[in-house]
Protein backbone atom coordinates (compact mmCIF):
# COMPACT_ATOMS: atom_id res chain seq x y z
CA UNK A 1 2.46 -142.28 173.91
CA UNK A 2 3.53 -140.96 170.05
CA UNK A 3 1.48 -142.48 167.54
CA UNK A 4 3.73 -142.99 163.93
CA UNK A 5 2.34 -142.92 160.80
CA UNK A 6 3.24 -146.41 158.62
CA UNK A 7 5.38 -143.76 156.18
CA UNK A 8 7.34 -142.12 159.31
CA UNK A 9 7.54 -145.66 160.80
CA UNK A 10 9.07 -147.46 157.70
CA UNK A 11 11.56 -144.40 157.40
CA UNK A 12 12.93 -144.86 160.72
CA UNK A 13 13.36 -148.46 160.45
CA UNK A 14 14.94 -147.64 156.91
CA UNK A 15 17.52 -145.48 159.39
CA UNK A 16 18.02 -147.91 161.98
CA UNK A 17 19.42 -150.50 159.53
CA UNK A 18 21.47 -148.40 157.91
CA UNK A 19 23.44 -147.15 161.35
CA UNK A 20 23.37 -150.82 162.41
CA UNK A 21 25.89 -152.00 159.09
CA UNK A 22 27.50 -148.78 159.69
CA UNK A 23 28.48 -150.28 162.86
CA UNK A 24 29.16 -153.76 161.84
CA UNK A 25 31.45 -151.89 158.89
CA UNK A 26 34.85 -153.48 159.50
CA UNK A 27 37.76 -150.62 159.88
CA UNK A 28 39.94 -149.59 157.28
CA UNK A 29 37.27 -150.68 154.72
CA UNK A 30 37.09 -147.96 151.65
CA UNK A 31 34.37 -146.66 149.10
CA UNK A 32 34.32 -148.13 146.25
CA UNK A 33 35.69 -144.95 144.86
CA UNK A 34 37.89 -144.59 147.24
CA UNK A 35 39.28 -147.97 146.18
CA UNK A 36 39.73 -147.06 142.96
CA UNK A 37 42.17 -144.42 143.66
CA UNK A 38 43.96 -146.26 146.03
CA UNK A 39 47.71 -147.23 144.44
CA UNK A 40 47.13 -144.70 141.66
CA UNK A 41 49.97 -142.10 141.74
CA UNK A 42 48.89 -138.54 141.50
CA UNK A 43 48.76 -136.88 137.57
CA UNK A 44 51.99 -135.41 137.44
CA UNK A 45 51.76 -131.52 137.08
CA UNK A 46 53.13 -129.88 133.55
CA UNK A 47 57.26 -128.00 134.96
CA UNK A 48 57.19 -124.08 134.13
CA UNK A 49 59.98 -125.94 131.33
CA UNK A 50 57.58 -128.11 130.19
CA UNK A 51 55.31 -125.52 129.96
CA UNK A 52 57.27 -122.93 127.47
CA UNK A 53 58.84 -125.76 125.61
CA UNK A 54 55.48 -126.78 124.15
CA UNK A 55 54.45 -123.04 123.93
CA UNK A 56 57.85 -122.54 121.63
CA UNK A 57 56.34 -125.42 119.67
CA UNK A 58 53.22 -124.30 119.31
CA UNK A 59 54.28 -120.26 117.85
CA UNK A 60 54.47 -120.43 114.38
CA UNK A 61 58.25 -119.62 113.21
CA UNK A 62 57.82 -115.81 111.73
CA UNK A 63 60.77 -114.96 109.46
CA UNK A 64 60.18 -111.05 109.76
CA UNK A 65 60.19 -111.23 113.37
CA UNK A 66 63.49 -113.70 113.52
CA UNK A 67 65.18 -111.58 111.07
CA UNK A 68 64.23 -108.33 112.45
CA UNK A 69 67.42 -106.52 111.79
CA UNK A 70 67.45 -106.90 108.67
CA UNK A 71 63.98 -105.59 107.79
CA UNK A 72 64.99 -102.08 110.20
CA UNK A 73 62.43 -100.24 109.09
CA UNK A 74 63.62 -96.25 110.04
CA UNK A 75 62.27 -92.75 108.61
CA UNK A 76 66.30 -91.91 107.62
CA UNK A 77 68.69 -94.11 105.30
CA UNK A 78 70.94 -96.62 107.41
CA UNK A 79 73.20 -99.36 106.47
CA UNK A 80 71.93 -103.03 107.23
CA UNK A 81 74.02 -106.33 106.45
CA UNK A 82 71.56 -108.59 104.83
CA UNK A 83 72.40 -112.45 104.98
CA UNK A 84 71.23 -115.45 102.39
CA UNK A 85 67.18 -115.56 102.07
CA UNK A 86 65.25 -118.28 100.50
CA UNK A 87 62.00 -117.19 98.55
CA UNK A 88 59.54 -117.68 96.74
CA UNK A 89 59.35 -116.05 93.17
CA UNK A 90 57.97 -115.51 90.30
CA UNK A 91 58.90 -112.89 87.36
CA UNK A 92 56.84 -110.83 85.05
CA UNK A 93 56.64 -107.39 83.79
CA UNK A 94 54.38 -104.89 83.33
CA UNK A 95 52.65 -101.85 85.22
CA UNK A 96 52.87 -102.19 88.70
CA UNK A 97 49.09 -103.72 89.85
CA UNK A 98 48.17 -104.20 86.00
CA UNK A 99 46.75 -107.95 85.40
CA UNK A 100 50.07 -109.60 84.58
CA UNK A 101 50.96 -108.48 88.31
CA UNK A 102 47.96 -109.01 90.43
CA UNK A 103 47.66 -112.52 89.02
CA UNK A 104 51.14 -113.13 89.39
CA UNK A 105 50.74 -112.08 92.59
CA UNK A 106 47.79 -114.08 93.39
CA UNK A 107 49.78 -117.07 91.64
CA UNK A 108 52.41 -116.55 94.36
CA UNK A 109 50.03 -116.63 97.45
CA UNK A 110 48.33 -119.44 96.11
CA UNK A 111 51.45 -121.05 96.11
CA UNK A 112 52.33 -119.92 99.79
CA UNK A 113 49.35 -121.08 101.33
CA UNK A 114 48.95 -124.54 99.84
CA UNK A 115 52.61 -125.54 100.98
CA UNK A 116 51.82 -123.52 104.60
CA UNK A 117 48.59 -125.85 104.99
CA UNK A 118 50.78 -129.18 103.98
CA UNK A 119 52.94 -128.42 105.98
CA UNK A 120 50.76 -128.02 109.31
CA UNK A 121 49.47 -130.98 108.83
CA UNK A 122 52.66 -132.30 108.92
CA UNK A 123 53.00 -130.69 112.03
CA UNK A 124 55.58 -128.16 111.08
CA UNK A 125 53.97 -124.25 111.88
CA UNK A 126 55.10 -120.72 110.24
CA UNK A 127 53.37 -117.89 109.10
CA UNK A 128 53.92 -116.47 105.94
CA UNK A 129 55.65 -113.36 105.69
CA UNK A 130 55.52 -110.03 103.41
CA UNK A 131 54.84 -109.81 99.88
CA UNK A 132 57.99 -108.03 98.33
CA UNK A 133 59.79 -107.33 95.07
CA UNK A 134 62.61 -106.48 93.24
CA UNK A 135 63.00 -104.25 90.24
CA UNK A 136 64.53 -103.33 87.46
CA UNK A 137 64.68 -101.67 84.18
CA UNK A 138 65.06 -102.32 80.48
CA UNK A 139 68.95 -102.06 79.81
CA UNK A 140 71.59 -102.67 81.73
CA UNK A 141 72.38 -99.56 83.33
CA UNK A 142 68.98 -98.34 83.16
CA UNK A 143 66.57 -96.98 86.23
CA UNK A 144 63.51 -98.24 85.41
CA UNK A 145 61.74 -95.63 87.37
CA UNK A 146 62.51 -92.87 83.91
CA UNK A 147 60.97 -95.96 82.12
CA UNK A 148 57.34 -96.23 80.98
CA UNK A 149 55.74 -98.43 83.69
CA UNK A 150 54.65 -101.10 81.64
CA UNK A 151 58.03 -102.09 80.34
CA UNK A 152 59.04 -102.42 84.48
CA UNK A 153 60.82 -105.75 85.13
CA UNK A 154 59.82 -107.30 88.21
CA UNK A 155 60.15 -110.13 90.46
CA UNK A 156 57.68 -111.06 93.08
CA UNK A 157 58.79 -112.83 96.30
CA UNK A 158 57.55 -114.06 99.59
CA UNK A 159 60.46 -115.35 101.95
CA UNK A 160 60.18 -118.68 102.96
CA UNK A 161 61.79 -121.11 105.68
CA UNK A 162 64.73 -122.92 104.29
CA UNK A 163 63.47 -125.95 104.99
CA UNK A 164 60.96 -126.26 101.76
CA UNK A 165 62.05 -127.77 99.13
CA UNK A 166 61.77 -127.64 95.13
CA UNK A 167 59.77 -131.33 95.73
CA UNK A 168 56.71 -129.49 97.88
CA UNK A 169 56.73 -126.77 95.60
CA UNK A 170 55.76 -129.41 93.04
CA UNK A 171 53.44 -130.54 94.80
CA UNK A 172 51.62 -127.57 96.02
CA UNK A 173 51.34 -126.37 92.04
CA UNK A 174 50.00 -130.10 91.15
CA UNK A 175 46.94 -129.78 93.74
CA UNK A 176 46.23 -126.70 92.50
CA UNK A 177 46.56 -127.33 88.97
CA UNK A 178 44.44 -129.80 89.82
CA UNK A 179 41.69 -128.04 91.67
CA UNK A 180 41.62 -125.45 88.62
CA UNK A 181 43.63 -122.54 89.24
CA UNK A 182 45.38 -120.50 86.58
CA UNK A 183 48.54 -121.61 85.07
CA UNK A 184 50.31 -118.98 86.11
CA UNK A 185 50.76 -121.26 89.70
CA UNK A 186 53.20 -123.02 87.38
CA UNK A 187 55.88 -119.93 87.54
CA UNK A 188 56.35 -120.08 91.39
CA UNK A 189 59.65 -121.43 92.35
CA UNK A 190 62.42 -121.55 95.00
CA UNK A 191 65.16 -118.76 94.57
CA UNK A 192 67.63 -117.73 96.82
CA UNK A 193 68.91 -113.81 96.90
CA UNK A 194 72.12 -113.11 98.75
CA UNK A 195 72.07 -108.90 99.03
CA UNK A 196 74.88 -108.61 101.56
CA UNK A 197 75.41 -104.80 102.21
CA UNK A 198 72.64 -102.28 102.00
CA UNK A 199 70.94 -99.04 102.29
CA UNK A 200 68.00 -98.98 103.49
CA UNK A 201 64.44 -97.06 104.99
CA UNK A 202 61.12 -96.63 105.69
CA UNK A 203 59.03 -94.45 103.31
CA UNK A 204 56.04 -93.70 103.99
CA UNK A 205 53.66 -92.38 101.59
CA UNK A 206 52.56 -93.12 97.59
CA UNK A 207 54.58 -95.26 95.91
CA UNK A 208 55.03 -92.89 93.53
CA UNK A 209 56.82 -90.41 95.65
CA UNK A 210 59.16 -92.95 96.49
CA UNK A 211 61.88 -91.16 94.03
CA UNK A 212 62.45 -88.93 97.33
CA UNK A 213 63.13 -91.34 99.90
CA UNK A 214 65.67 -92.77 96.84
CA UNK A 215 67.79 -89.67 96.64
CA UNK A 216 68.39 -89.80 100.75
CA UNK A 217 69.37 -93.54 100.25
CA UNK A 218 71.42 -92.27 97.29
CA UNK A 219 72.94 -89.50 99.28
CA UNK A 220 73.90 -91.90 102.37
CA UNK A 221 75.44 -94.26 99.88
CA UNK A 222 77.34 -91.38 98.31
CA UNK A 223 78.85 -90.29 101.67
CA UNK A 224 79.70 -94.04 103.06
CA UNK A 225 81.71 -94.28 99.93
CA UNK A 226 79.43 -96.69 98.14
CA UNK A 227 77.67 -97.19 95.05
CA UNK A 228 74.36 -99.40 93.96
CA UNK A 229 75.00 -102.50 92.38
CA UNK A 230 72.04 -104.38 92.79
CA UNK A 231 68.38 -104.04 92.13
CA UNK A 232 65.57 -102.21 93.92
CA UNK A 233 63.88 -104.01 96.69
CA UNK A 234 60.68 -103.35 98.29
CA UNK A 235 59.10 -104.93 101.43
CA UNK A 236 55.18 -104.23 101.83
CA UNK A 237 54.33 -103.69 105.20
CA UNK A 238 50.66 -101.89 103.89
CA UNK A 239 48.15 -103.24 102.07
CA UNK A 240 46.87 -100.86 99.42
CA UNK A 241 43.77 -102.50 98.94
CA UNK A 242 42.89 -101.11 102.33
CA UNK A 243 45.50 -98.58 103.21
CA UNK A 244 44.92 -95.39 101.61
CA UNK A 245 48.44 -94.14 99.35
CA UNK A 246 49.29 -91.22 102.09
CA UNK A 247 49.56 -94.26 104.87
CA UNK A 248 51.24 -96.69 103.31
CA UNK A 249 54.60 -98.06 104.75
CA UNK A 250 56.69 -99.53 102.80
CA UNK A 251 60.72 -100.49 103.15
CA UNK A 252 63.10 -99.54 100.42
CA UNK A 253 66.42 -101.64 100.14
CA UNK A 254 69.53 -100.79 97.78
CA UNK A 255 72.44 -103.19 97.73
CA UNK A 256 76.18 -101.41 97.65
CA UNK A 257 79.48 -102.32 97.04
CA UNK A 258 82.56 -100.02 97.40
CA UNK A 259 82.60 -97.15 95.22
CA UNK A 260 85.09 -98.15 92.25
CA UNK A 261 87.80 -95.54 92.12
């Protein structure tokens, strides 16, 4: 005969209840979280539609990248049809990054950002795109490149969706006025440039050796039977801060017109 310890002996009694209400267990009787589940339809799965309609909600609209033939960007002169843009600008003159232009460009970002952030909150997403400019000289036939640079006219834009108005604009300069930046945040505003017809390239290099890549657009414009009759545009695709001059990239735009016989 097996002699059981009290501690073996009160385990096996512990098992022999438990099979006996196992047995007594009526059928079909559930967990109680099996219950809880019971009736519950399933979580419904996200479609593959579903899916890459709240991706294209999520991507930030890029204006460079939805207007990408119009910023070709090609080592030889081409013509480029150039449609309505809305930016935003602000004017000065002066040397090209003297103070008057780095703080109006810093006056512009500032500006960029602070109606960027208001309006992701809003729930509205975009990046914002290139810094560019337009230029001009002193005169009104005058090429402002045979000009001393700090008597160059320029304006300083950064595209924006069409969808922002004058009213956030406003706003975005009162919260910075208001959190203590420069006055100059004042200048920004909406402006809209229609170019229509243009020549335009990539030149890559200092931006004072851009007079080359000028006489090829020149040359192109010359033999397509057209003529300038706007002002010199520039779209920054480098940083010079941290790109050094023989790598920069930059795109050169001319507006034509038929040549006037």
């Amino acid at each position: 005969m097996v002699h059981m310890s009290p501690a073996r002996k009160k385990s096996a009694k512990k098992k022999a209840v438990k099979k006996k209400a196992a047995k007594k267990k009526p059928a079909g009787m559930k967990s109680a979280a099996k219950r809880r589940t019971v009736g519950k339809p399933a979580p419904a799965r996200p479609t593959a539609k579903k899916t890459v309609a709240k991706r294209r909600a999520e991507t930030p609209l890029d204006l460079y990248a939805a207007h990408a033939d119009e910023y070709v960007a090609l080592a030889t002169p081409v013509l480029v049809d150039v449609g309505p843009a809305r930016y935003l600008g602000i004017n000065g003159r002066g040397e090209p990054g003297g103070k008057a232009f780095t703080d109006a460009v810093g006056a512009l970002y500032n500006v960029a950002f602070t109606v960027k952030m208001a309006r992701k909150f809003a729930g509205t997403l975009y990046t914002v795109s290139k810094l560019e400019a337009l230029w001009w000289g002193s005169g009104p036939d005058a090429d402002f490149m045979f000009q001393p640079r700090d008597q160059w006219n320029w304006q300083l834009l950064i595209r924006t969706p069409d969808y922002i108005t004058t009213t956030e604009i406003g706003d975005a300069i009162a919260t910075l006025r208001a959190r203590g930046k420069p006055a100059r945040v004042s200048d920004v505003g909406l402006v809209t440039i229609d170019e229509g017809s243009c020549v335009q390239m990539l030149h890559v290099g200092p931006y004072t050796e851009e007079w080359r890549s000028i006489e090829s657009m020149h040359a192109l414009a010359d033999q397509e039977g057209r003529e300038v009759h706007g002002r010199h545009h520039e779209i920054y695709l480098s940083d010079p801060r941290r790109v050094a001059p023989a790598k920069l990239r930059t795109i050169l735009r001319l507006p034509v017109e038929s040549r006037r016989e």
